[in-house]
Protein backbone atom coordinates (compact mmCIF):
# COMPACT_ATOMS: atom_id res chain seq x y z
CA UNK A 1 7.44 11.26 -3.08
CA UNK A 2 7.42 8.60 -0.41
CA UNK A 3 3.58 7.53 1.56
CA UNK A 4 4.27 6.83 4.92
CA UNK A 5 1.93 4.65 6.82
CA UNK A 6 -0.21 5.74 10.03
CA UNK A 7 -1.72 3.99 13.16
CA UNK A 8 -5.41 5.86 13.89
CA UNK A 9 -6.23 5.26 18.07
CA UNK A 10 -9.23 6.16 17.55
CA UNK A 11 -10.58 3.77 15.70
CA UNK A 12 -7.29 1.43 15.68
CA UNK A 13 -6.94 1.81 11.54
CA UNK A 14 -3.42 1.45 9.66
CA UNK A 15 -3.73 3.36 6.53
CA UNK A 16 -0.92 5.26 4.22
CA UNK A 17 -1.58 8.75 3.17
CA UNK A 18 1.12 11.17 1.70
CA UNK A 19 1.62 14.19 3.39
CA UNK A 20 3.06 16.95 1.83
CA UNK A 21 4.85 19.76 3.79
CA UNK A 22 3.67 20.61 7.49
CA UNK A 23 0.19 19.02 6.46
CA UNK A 24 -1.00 16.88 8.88
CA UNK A 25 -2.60 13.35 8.04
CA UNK A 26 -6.09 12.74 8.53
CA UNK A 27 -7.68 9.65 9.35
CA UNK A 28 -9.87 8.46 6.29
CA UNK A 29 -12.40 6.52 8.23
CA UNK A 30 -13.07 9.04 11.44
CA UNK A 31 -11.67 12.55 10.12
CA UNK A 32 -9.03 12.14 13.41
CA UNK A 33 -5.97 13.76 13.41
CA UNK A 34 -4.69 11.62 16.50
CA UNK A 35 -2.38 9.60 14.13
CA UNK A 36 0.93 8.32 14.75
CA UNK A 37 3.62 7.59 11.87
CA UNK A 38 4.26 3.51 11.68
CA UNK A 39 7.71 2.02 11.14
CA UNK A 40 7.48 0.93 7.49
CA UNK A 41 9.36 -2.07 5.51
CA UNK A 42 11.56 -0.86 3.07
CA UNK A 43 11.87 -2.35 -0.20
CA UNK A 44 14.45 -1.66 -3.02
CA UNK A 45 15.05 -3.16 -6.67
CA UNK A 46 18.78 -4.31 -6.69
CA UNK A 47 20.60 -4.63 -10.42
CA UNK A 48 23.63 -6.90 -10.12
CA UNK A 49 25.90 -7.82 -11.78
CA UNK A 50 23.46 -9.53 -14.17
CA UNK A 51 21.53 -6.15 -14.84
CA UNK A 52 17.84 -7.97 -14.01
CA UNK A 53 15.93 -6.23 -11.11
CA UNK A 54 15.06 -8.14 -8.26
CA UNK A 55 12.99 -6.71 -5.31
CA UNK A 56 14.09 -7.05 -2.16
CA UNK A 57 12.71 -6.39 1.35
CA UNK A 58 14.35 -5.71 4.10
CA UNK A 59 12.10 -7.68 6.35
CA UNK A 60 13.09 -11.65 6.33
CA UNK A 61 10.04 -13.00 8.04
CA UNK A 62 6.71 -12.44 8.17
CA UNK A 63 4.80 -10.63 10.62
CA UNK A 64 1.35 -12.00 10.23
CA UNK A 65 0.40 -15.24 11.64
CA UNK A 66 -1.58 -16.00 8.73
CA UNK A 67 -0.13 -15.99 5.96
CA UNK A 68 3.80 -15.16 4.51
CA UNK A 69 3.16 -11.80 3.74
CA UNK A 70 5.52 -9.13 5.54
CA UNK A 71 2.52 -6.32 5.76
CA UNK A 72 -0.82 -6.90 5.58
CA UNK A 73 -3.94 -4.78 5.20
CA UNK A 74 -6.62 -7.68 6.39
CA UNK A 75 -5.14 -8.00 9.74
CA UNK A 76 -3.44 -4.80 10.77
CA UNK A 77 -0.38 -6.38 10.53
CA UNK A 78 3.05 -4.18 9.70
């Protein structure tokens, strides 16, 4: 089952919750339920012809000023 990330306005807090059904996420610092669905990076395992796994990401640069990370909890950053 896939966890989708969410943007909370109320209290401007990124956080993943899996929603099952028509449930609706909640935020888990306020209790809001004015939460918006975030465009997430997608990341697959790829088996060549070699047969090792190797993750890939389908984000090439980083979107944190920080540090190389693609998504980042410290700063918000998705």
């Amino acid at each position: 089952m896939p966890i989708f990330e969410y943007h909370c306005d109320p209290c401007n807090l990124n956080f993943e919750c899996l929603v099952i059904g028509k449930e609706k996420p909640v935020c888990p610092t306020c209790k809001g339920d004015s939460v918006h669905k975030l465009m997430s990076v997608c990341g697959f395992v790829s088996k060549g012809a070699g047969g090792g796994g190797t993750v890939k990401s389908s984000a090439s640069t980083s979107s944190c000023g920080s540090c190389s990370k693609t998504s980042c909890g410290t700063c918000g950053s998705v």
